[in-house]
Structure formats: structure tokens, C-alpha cells
C-alpha atoms as a PDB file:
ATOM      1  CA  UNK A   1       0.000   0.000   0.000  1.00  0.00           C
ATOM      2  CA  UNK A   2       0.922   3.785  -0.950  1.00  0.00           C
ATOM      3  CA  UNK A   3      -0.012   6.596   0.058  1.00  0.00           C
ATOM      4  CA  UNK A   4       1.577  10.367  -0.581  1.00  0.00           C
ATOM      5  CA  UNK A   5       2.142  12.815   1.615  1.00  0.00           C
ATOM      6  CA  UNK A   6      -1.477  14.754   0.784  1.00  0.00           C
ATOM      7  CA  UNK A   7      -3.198  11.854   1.199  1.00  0.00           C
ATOM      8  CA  UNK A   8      -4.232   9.805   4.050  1.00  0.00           C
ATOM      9  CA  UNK A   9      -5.153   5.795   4.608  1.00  0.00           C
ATOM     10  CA  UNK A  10      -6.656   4.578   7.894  1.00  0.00           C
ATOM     11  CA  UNK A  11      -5.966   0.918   7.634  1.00  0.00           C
ATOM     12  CA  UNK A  12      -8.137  -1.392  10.462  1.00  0.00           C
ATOM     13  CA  UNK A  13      -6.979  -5.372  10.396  1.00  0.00           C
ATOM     14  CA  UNK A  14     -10.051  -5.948  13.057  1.00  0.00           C
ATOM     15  CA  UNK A  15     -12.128  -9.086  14.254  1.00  0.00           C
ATOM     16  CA  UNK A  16      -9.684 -11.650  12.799  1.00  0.00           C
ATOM     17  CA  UNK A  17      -8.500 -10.278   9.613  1.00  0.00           C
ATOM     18  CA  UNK A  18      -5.128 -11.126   8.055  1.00  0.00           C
ATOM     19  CA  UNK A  19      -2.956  -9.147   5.759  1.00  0.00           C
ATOM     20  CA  UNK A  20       0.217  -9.690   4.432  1.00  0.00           C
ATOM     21  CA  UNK A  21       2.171  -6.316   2.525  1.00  0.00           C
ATOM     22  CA  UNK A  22       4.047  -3.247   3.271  1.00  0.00           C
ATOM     23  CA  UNK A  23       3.516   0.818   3.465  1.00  0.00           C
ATOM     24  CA  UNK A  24       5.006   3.600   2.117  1.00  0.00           C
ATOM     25  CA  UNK A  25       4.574   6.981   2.225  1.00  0.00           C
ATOM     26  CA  UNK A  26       5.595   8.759  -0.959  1.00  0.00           C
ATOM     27  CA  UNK A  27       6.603  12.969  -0.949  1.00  0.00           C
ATOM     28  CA  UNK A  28       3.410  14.615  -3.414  1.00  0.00           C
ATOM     29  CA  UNK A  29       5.445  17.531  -5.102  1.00  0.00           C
ATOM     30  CA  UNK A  30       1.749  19.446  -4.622  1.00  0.00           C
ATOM     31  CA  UNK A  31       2.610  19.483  -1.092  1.00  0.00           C
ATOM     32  CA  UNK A  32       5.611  21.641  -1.100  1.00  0.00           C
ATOM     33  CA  UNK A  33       4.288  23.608  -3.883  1.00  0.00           C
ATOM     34  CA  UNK A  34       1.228  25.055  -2.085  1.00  0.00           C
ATOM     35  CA  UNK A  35      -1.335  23.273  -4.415  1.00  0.00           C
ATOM     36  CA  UNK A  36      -1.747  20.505  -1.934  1.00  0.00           C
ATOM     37  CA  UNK A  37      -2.467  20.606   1.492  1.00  0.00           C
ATOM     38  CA  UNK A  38       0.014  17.903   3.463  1.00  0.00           C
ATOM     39  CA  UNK A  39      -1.783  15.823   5.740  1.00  0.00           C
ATOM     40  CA  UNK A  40      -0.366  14.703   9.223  1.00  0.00           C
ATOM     41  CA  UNK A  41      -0.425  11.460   9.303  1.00  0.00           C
ATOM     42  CA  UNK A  42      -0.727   9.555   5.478  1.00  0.00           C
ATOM     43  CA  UNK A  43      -1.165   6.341   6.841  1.00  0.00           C
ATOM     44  CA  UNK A  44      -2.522   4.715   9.840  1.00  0.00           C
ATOM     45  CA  UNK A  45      -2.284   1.090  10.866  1.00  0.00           C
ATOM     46  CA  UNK A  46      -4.937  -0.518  13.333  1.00  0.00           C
ATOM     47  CA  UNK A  47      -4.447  -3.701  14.438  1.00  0.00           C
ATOM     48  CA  UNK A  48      -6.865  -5.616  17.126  1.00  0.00           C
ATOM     49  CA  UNK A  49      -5.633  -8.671  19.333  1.00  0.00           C
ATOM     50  CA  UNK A  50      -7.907 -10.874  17.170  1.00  0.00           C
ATOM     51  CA  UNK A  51      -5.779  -9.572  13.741  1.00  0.00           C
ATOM     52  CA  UNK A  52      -2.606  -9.935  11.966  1.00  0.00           C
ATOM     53  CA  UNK A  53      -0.289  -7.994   9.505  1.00  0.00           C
ATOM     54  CA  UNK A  54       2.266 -10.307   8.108  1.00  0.00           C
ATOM     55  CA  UNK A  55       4.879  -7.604   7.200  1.00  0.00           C
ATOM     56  CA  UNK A  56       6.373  -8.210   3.918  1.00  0.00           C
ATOM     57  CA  UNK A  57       9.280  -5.678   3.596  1.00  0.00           C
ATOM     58  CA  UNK A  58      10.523  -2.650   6.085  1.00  0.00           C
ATOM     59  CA  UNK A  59       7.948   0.009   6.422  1.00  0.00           C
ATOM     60  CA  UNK A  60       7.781   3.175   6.924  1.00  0.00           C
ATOM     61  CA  UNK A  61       3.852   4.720   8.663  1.00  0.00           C
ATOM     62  CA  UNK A  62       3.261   8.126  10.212  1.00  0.00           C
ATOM     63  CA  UNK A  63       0.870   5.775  13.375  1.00  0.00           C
ATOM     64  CA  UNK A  64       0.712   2.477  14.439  1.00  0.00           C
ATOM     65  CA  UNK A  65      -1.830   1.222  17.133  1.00  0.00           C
ATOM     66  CA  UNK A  66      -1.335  -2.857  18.212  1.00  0.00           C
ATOM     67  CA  UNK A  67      -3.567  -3.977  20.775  1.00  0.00           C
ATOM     68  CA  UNK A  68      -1.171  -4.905  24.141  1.00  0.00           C
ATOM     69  CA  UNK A  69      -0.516  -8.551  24.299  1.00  0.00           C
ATOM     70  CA  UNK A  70      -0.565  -8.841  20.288  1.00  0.00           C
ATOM     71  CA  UNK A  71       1.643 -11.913  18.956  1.00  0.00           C
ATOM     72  CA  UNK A  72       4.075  -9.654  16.883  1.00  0.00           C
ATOM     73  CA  UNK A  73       7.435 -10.480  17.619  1.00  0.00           C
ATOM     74  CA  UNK A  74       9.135 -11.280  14.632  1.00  0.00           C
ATOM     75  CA  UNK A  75       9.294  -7.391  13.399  1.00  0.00           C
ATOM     76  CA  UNK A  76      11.199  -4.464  14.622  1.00  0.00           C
ATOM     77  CA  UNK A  77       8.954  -1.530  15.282  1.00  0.00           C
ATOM     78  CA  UNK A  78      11.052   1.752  15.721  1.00  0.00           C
ATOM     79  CA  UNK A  79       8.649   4.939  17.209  1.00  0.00           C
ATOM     80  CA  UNK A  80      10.180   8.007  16.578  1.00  0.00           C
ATOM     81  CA  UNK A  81      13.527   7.001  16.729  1.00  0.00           C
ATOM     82  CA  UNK A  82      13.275   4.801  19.853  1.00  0.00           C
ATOM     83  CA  UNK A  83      13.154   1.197  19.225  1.00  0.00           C
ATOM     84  CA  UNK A  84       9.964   0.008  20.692  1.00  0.00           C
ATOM     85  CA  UNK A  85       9.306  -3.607  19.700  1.00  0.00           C
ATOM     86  CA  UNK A  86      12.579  -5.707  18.992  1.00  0.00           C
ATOM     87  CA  UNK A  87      11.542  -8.411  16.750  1.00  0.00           C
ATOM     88  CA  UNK A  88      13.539 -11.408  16.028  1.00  0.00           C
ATOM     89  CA  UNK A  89      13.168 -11.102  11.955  1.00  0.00           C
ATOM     90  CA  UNK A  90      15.115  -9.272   9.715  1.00  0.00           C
ATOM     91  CA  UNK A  91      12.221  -6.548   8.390  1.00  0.00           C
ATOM     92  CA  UNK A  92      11.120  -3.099  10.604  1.00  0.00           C
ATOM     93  CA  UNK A  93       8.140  -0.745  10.613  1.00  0.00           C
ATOM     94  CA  UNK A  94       9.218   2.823  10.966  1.00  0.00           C
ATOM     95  CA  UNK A  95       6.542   4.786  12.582  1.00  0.00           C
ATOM     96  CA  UNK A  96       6.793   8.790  12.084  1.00  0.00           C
ATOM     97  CA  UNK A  97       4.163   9.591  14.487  1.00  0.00           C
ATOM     98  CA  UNK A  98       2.329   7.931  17.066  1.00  0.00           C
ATOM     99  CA  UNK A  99       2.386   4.379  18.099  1.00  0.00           C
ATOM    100  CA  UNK A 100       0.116   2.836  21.041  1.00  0.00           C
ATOM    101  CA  UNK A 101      -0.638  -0.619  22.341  1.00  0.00           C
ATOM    102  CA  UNK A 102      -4.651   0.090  21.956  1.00  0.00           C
ATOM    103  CA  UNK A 103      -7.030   0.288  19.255  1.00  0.00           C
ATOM    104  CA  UNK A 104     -10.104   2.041  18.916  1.00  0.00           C
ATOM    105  CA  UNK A 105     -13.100   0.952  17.108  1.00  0.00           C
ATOM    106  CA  UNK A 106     -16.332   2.069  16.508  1.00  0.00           C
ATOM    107  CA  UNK A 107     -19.149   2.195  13.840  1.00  0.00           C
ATOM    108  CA  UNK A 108     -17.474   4.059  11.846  1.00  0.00           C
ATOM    109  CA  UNK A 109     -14.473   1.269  11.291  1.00  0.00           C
ATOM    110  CA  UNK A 110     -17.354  -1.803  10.627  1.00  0.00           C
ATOM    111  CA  UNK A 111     -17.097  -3.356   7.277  1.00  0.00           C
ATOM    112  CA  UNK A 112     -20.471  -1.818   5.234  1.00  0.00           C
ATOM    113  CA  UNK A 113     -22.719  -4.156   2.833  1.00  0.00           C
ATOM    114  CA  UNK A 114     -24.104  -0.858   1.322  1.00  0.00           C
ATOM    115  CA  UNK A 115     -22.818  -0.139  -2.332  1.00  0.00           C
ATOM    116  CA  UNK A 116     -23.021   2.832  -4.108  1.00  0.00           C
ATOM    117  CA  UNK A 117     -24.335   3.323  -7.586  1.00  0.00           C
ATOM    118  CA  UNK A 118     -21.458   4.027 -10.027  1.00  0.00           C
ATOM    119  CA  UNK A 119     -23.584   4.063 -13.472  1.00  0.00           C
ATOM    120  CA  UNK A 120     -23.000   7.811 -13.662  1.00  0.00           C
ATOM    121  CA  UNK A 121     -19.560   7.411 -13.124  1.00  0.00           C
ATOM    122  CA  UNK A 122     -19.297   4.616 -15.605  1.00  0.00           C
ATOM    123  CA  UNK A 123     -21.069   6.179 -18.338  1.00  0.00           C
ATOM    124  CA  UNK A 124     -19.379   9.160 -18.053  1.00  0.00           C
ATOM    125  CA  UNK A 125     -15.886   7.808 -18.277  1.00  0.00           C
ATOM    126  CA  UNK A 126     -16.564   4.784 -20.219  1.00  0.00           C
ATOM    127  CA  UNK A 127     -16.007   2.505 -17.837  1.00  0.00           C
ATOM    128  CA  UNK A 128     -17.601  -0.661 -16.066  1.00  0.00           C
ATOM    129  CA  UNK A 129     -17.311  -1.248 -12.048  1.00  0.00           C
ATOM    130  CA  UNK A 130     -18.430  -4.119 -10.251  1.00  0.00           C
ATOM    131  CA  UNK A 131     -18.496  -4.805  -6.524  1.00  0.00           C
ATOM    132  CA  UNK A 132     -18.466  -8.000  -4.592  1.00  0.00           C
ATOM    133  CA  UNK A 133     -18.553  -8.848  -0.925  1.00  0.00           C
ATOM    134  CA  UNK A 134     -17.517 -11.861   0.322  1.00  0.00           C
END
């Protein structure tokens, strides 16, 4: 996952959820330029105790929040400079910002069966979208 530096991802692994990848944050030259506004913190990782993020390559996040007690041992997570977690594998998650050991989640973070209606979208561009949930 990507995300640049005037854009922002809050990612929540919750109720069991697995996933296996890596962040980065990438500079957005709109940013520096005053045509983009820079936002504080481009990505966000949430993880509950029930969750997992295998961690495919180092990583670099602006805020981490692992639920104490989480299973996570085999990556080094560095917080600002200070080495918080020392894992016993070879790959680290850089955190810019802020890093906890709780994780909030609400409503707002509950997967949605709702889909939208894209046919004014698709006719306008020429294109086709299809959703699925499994």
C-alpha cells in the first residue's frame, strides 16, 4: 500500500482479519508547492488482538496502534527514533508519528454491505465497475 504525503489511509486489520504487505509513504510535489495541502499522518495502521499484519518488507507509517498482548514479535517496530518492539526477523516498521498498544473501534471502522451506484460514473468515463462482498 501507498499513500503520498497529501493523502491519508486509515488501515483497520479488526475481528480476525489477516494481511500480508508493506507501506510507504511517498513525498506529493503538490505538497511543497502550495497546491496541496500535506496531511499529518498519510497512513494509519490498526491492528486488534484478534488480527494480523504479516509484514512483507521494512515500512515506513506516520501511526501504528497494536492492541497490548498482540503476537508480533518477529518485526522491529522503531517509534520516533526509539526502538519500541525488537523483533527477532530481519524486516522493521518505521513509525513517524504515534504508536500505542490500543485500538479504537467504533461504527465508523465496521465493514459496510451498502454499495453505491457508479452508473453515472461509468457512463461518463466509459467505464464498467463491479463490486463483490464476500
Amino acid at each position: 500500500m501507498t499513500a503520498d504525503t497529501i493523502s491519508s489511509v486509515d488501515l483497520y486489520l479488526l475481528d480476525g482479519a489477516a494481511w500480508i504487505g508493506a507501506a510507504t509513504i511517498t513525498d506529493n510535489a503538490a505538497a511543497g508547492s502550495g497546491t496541496g495541502t500535506a496531511s499529518d499522518a498519510p497512513i494509519t495502521v490498526n491492528v486488534d488482538g484478534t488480527s494480523t499484519w504479516g509484514v512483507a518488507k521494512d515500512t515506513t507509517i506516520s501511526a501504528l496502534n497494536v492492541a497490548s498482548g498482540s503476537d508480533g514479535n518477529t518485526v522491529t517496530i522503531v517509534a520516533n527514533g526509539k526502538t519500541v518492539v525488537s523483533g527477532s526477523g530481519d524486516v522493521t516498521v518505521t513509525v513517524t508519528g504515534s504508536y500505542s498498544t490500543s485500538v479504537s473501534a467504533g461504527s465508523d471502522t465496521e465493514l459496510s454491505s451498502d454499495t453505491i451506484d457508479r452508473s453515472e460514473f461509468d457512463s461518463r468515463f466509459g467505464t464498467s465497475t463491479a463490486w463483490t462482498m464476500a
